[in-house]
Protein backbone atom coordinates (compact mmCIF):
# COMPACT_ATOMS: atom_id res chain seq x y z
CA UNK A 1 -6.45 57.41 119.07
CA UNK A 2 -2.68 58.74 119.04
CA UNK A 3 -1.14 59.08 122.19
CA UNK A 4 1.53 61.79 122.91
CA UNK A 5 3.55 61.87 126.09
CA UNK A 6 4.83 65.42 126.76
CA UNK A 7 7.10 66.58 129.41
CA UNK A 8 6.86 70.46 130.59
CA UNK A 9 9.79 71.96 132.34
CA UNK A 10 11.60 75.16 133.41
CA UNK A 11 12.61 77.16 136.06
CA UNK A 12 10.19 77.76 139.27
CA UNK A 13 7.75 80.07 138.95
CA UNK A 14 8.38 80.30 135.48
CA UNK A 15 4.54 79.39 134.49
CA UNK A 16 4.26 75.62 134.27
CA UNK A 17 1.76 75.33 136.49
CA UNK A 18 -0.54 78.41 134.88
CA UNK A 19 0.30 76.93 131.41
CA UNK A 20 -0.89 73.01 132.33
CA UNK A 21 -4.03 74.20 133.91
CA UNK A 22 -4.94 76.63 131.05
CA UNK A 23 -4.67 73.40 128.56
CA UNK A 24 -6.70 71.32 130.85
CA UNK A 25 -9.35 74.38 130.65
CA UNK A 26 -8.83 75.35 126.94
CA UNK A 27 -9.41 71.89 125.94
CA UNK A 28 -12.69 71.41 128.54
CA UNK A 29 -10.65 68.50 130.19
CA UNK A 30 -12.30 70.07 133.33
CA UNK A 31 -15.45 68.83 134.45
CA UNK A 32 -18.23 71.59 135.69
CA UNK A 33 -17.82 70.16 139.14
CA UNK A 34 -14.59 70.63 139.52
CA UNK A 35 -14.74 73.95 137.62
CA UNK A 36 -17.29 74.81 139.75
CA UNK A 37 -15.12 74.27 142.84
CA UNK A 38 -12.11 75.94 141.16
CA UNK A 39 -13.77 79.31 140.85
CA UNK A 40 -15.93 79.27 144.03
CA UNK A 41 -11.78 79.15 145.40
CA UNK A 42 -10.76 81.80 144.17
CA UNK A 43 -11.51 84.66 145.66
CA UNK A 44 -10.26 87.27 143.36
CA UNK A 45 -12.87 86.48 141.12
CA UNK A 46 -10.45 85.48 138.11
CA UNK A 47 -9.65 81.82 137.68
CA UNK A 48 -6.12 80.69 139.06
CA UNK A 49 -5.17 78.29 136.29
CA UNK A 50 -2.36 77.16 138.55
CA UNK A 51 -5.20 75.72 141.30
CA UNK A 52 -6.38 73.51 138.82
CA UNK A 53 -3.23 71.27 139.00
CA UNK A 54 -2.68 71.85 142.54
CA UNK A 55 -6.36 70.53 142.59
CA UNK A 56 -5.61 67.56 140.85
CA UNK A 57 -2.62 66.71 142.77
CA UNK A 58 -4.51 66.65 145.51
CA UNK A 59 -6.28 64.19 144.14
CA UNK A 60 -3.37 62.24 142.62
CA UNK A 61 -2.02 62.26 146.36
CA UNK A 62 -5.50 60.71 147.71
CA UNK A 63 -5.43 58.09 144.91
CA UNK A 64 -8.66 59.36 143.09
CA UNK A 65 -9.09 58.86 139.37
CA UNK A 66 -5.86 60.41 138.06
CA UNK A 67 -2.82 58.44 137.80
CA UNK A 68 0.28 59.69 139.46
CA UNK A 69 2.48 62.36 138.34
CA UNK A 70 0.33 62.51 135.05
CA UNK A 71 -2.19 64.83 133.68
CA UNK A 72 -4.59 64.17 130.23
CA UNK A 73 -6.01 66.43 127.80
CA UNK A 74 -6.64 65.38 124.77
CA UNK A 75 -7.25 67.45 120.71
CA UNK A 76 -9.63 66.56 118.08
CA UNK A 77 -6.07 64.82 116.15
CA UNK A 78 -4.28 62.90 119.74
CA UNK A 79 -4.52 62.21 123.13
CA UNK A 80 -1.81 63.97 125.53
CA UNK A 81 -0.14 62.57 128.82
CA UNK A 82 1.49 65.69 130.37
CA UNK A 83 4.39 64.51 132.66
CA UNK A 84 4.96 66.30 135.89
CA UNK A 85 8.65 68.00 136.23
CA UNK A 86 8.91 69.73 139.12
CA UNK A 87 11.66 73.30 138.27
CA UNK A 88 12.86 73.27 142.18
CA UNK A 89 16.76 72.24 141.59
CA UNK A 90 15.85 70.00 144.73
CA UNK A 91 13.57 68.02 142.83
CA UNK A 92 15.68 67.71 139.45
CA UNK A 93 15.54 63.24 140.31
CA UNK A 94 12.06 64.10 140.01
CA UNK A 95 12.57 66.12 136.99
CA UNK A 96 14.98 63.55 134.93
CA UNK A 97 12.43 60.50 136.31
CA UNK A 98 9.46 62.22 134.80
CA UNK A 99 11.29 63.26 131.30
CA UNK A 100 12.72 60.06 131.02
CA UNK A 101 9.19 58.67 130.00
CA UNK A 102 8.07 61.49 127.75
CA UNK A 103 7.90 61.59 123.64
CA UNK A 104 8.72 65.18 123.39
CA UNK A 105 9.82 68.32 125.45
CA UNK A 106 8.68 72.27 126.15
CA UNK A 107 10.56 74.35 128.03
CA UNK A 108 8.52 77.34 129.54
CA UNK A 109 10.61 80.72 130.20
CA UNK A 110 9.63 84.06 131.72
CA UNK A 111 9.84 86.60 129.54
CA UNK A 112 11.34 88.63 131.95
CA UNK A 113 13.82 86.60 133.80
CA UNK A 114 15.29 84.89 130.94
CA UNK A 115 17.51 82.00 130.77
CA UNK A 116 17.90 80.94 134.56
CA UNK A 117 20.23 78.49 136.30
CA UNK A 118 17.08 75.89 136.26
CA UNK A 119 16.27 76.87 133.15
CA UNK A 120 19.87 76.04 131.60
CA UNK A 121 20.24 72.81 133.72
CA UNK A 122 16.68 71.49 132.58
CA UNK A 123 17.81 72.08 129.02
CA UNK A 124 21.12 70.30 129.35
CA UNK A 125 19.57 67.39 131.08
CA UNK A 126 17.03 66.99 127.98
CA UNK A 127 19.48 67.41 125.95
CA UNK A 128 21.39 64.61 127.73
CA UNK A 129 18.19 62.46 127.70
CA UNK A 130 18.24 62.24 124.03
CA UNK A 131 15.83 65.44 123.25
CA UNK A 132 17.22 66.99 120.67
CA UNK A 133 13.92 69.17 118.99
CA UNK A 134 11.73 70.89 121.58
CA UNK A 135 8.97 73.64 121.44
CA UNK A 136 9.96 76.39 123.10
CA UNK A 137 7.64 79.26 125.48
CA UNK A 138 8.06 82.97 126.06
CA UNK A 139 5.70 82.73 128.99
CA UNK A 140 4.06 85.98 131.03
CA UNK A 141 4.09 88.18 127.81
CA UNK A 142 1.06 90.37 129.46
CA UNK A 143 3.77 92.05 132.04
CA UNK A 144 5.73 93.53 129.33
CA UNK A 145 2.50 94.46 127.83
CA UNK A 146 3.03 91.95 124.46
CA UNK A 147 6.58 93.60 123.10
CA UNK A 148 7.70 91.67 119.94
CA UNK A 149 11.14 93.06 121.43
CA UNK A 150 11.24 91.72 124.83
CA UNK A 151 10.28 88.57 123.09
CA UNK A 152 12.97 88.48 120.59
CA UNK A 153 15.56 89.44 122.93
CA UNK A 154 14.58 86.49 125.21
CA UNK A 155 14.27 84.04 122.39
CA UNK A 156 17.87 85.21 121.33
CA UNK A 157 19.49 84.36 125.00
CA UNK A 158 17.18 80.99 125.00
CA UNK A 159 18.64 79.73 121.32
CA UNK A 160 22.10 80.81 122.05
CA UNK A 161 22.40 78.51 125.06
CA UNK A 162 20.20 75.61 123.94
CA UNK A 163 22.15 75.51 120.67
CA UNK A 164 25.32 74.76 123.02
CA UNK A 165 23.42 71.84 124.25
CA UNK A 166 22.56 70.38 120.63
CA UNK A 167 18.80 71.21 120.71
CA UNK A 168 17.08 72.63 117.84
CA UNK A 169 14.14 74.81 118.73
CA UNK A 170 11.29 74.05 116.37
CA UNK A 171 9.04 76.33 117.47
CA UNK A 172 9.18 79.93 119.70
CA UNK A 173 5.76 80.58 120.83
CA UNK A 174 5.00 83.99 123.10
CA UNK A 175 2.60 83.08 125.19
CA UNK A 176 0.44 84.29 128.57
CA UNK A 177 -0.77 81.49 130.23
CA UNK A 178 -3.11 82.97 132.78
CA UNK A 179 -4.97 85.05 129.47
CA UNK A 180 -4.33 82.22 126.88
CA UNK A 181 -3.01 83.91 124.56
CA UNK A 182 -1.60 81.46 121.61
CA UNK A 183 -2.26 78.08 124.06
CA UNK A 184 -4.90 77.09 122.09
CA UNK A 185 -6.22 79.87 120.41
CA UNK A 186 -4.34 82.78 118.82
CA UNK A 187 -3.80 85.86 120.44
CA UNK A 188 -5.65 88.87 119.38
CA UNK A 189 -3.06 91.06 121.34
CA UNK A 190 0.14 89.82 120.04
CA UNK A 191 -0.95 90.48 115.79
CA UNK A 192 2.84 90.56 115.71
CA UNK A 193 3.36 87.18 116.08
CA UNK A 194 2.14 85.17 112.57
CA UNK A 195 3.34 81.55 113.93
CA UNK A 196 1.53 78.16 115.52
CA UNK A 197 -0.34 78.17 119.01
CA UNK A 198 0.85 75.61 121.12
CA UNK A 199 -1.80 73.45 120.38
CA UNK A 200 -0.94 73.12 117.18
CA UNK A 201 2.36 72.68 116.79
CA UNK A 202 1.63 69.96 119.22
CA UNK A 203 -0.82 68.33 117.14
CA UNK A 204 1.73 69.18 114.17
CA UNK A 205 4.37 66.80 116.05
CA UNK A 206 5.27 63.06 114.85
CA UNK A 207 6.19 60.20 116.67
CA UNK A 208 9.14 58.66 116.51
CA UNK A 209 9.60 55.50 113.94
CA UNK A 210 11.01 53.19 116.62
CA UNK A 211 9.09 50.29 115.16
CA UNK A 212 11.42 50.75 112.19
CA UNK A 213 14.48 50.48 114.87
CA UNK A 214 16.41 46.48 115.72
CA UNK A 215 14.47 44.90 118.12
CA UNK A 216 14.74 44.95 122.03
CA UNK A 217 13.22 42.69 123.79
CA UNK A 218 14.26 43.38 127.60
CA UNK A 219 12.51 40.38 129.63
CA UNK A 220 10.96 41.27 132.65
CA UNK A 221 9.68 38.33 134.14
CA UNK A 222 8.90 34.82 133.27
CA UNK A 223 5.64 33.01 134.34
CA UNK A 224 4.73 29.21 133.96
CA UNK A 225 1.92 29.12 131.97
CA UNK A 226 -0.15 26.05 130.94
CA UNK A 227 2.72 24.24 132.30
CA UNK A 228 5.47 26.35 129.37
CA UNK A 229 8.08 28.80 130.39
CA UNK A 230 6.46 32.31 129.39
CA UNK A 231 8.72 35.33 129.29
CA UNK A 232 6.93 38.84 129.99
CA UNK A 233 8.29 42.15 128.97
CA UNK A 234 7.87 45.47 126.73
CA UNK A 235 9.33 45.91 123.27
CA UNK A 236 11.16 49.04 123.43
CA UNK A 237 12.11 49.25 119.80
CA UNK A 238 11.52 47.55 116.90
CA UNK A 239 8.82 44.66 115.68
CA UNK A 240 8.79 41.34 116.80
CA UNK A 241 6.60 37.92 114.41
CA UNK A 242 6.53 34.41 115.40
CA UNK A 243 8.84 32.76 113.39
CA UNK A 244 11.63 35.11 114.50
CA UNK A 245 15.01 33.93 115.41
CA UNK A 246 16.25 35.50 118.04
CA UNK A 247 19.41 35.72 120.02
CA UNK A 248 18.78 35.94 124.30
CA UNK A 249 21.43 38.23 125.37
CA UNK A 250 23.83 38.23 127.20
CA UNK A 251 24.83 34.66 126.81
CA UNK A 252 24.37 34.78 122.93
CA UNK A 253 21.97 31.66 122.57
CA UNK A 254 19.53 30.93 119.29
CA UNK A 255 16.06 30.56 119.95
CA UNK A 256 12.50 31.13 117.55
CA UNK A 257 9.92 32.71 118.78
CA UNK A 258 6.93 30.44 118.77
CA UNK A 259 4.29 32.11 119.88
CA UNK A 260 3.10 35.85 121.06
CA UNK A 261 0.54 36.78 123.72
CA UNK A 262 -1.50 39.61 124.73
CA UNK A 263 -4.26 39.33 127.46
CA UNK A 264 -6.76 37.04 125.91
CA UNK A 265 -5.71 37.02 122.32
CA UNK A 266 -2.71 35.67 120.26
CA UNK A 267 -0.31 37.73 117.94
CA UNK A 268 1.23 36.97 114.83
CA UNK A 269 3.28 40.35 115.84
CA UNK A 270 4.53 42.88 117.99
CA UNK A 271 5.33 46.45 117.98
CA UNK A 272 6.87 49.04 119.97
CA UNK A 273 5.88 50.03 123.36
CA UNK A 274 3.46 46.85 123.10
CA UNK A 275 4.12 44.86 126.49
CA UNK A 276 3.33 41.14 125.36
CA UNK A 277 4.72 37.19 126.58
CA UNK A 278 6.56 34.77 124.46
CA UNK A 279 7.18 31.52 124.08
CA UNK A 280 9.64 29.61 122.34
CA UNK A 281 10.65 26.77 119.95
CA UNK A 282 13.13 25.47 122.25
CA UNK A 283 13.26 25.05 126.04
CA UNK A 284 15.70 27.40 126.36
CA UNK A 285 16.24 29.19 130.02
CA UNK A 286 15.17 32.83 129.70
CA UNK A 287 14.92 35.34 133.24
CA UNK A 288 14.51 38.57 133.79
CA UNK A 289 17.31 40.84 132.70
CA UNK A 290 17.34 39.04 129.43
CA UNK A 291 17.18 40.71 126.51
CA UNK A 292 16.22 39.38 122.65
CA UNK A 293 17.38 41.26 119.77
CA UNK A 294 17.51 39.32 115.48
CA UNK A 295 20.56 37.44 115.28
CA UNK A 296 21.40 39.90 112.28
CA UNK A 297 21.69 42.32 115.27
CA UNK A 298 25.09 43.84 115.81
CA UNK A 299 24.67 44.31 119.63
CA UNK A 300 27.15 42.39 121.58
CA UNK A 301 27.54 42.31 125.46
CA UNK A 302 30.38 43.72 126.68
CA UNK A 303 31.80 44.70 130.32
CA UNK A 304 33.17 48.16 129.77
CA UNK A 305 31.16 51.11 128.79
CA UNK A 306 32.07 55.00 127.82
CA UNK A 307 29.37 57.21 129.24
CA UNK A 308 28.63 60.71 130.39
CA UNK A 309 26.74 60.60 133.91
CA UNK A 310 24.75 63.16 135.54
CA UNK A 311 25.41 62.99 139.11
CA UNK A 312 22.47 63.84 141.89
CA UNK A 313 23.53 62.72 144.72
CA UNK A 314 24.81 64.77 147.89
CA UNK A 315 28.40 62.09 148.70
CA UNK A 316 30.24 62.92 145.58
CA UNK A 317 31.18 59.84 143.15
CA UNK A 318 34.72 58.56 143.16
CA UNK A 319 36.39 55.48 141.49
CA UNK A 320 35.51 53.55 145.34
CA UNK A 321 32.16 54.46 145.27
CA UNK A 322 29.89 50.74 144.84
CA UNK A 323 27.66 51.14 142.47
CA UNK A 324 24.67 49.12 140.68
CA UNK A 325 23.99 49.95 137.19
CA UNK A 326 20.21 49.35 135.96
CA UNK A 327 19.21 49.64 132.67
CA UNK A 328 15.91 48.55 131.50
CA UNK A 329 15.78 44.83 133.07
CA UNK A 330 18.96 44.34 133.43
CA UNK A 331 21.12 45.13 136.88
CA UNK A 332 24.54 44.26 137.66
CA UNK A 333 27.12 45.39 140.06
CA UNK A 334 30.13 47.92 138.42
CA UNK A 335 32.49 50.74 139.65
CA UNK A 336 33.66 53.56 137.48
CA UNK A 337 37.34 53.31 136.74
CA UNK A 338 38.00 57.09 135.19
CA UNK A 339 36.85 60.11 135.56
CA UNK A 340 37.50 62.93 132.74
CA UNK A 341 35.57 66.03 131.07
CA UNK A 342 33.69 67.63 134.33
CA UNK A 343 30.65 70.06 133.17
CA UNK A 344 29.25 72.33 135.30
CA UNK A 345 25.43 71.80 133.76
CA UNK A 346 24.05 75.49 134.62
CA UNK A 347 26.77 77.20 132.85
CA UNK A 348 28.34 74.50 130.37
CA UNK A 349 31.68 74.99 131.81
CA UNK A 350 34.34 72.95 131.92
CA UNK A 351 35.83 72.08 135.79
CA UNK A 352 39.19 72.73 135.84
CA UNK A 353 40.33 71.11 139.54
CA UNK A 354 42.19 67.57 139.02
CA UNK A 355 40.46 65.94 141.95
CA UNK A 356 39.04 62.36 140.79
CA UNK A 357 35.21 62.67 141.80
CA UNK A 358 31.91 64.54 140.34
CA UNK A 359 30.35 66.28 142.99
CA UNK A 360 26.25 66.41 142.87
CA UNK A 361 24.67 68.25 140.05
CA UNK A 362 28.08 67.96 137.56
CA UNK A 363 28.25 65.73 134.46
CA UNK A 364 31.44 64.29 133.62
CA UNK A 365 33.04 61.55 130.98
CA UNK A 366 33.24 58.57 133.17
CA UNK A 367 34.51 54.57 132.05
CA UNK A 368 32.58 52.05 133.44
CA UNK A 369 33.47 48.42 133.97
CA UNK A 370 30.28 46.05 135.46
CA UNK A 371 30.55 42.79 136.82
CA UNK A 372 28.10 41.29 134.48
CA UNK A 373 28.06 41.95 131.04
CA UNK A 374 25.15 44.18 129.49
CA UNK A 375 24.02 44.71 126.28
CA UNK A 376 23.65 48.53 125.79
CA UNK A 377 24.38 50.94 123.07
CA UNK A 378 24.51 55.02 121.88
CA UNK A 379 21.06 56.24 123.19
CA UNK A 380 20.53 57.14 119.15
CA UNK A 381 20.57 53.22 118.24
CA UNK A 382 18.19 52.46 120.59
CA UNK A 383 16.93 55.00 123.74
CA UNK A 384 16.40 52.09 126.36
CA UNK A 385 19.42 50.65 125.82
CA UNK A 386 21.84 53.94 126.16
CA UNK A 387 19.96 55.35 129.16
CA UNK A 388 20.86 54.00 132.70
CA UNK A 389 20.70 54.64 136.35
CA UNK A 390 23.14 54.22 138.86
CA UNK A 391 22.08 53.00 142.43
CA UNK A 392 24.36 53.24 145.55
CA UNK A 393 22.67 52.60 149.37
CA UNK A 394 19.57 51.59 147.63
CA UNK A 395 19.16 55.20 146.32
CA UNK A 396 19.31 56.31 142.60
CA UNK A 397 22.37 58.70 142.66
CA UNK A 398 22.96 59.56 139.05
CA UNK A 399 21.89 59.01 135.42
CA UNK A 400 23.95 58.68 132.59
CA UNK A 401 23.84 57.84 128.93
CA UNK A 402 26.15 56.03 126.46
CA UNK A 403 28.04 57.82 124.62
């Protein structure tokens, strides 16, 4: 079955939680134990859809049946991951980390709060991290008692700013996520509203042709096996046969691939997101850090870079600061050598003072020069290869993206 990885974010106390654990309910991804534990906990007498995740984070915490900072429902069409993004600005690493590894975005806003600083910073940062088409939530419509007009007006504010951060909305859904009305069934309050449930313009969404993107190859290990060099790794884009020539980046030599492996079977071919070992037709050295692309590929490594980066960290970033870049496999050693374009990412505006540095939770132009060279590209080529991270004291201080 289809898998979709989703990423939920917005402001605190905007709904998230509510909204997750109403999915997990509407979609009986709750088993009657824990159901039954959820409701003999709640001593109102009406079900706290919120407990439900704090219930399974519990669990995550205690290492018990649900994988970290993810949470599964699934629809008679897909399977869902939902990826934790915490809306507390102290927690936006947290927030990027998590959306980094999602397929598609919500954002979740309170009807009657609006657009807040969170709320505007999440959306840039999406927008940043290459989402450019997310569904979008007019949460807690009960407490203005269902208005079509307190819903429009939000929407309006909500557009206006996203559509200064290059997103396209493609759906505005009012919902109430503690009464369920249009998660995933259609509210018989809200006759107003004509459109999709979330459910279904979930289920309505596509993936992403990557497979039909050049093919990256980062190598993330190599293993002797059966006394042959073996390289390990995930194909982040693209499709990968034996018989391929393929040039190991970044020192540009020619190899074939001869054969492909997956546990306990052999491949004629690969495809995206399929993690997989190779061999080749030549004893050629490959590590980790490596990456194969076709030789018709027009990726070349280079040492200088133009990106915008998002910085996090509480030291502000100058041209001194040391600095290792990671991106996918590879890692090298760089220092950023201008500084231009600040952005205040809550409000979109431009930083006027002069001083050469971007102080924690700005975005600026930066050039980058790396001791190594890399092989990366626009984030719209290929997404692995135009997202990075930036380390500094063995602590991930800012994100950035090729531009």
């Amino acid at each position: 079955m289809e898998k979709l990885k989703i990423v939920i974010v917005g402001h605190v106390d905007h709904g998230k939680s509510s909204l997750i654990g109403r999915l997990l309910y509407d979609t009986k991804s709750i088993s009657e134990d824990k159901l039954t534990e959820v409701k003999a906990n709640c001593k109102s007498g009406h079900l706290d859809f919120a407990y439900f995740l704090d219930h399974l984070q519990e669990e995550r915490e205690q290492k018990i049946t649900i994988e970290s900072t993810q949470t599964f429902f699934k629809t008679l069409k897909r399977e869902y991951v939902i990826i934790d993004a915490p809306g507390h600005v102290e927690f936006v690493r947290n927030m990027i980390t998590g959306a980094s590894k999602a397929d598609t975005a919500v954002l979740i806003v309170d009807v009657e709060e609006g657009c807040q600083e969170q709320t505007r910073r999440h959306a840039f940062i999406l927008s940043m991290l290459g989402f450019h088409n997310i569904i979008l939530l007019i949460n807690k419509m009960d407490v203005v008692d269902y208005q079509q007009e307190r819903f429009e007006e939000t929407v309006k504010e909500c557009v206006q700013f996203l559509g200064r951060t290059r997103i396209n909305v493609l759906h505005c859904i009012p919902i109430s996520a503690i009464f369920g009305d249009n998660v995933a069934f259609a509210s018989q309050t809200m006759t107003w509203y004509k459109g999709k449930t979330l459910l279904q313009a979930l289920d309505q969404l596509t993936l992403g042709e990557k497979d039909k993107k050049e093919l990256c190859y980062p190598v993330q290990d190599v293993y002797y096996v059966n006394d042959q060099r073996m390289a390990v790794g995930m194909i982040e884009s693209g499709v990968m046969k034996v018989g391929d020539e393929v040039m190991i980046m970044p020192d540009m030599h020619k190899a074939s691939i001869r054969t492909i492996e997956k546990y306990k079977e052999s491949l004629t071919e690969a495809h995206t997101k399929e993690s997989v070992g190779i061999t080749t037709d030549t004893p050629v050295y490959l590590e980790k850090g490596n990456i194969l692309i076709h030789t018709d590929s027009r990726l070349l490594p280079e040492k200088k870079y133009k990106a915008n980066v998002f910085w996090i960290a509480k030291d502000p970033l100058t041209i001194e600061t040391k600095l290792q870049l990671q991106c996918v496999t590879q890692s090298t050693l760089c220092k950023v050598t201008s500084i231009f374009n600040k952005i205040n990412t809550s409000t979109l505006e431009a930083i006027t003072n002069d001083d050469e540095c971007i102080r924690s939770l700005e975005m600026c132009e930066v050039e980058i020069q790396t001791k190594k060279q890399l092989v990366m590209c626009s984030v719209e080529e290929i997404e692995s290869l135009g997202r990075f991270v930036l380390i500094c004291n063995n602590n991930i201080c800012g994100y950035g993206i090729i531009s």
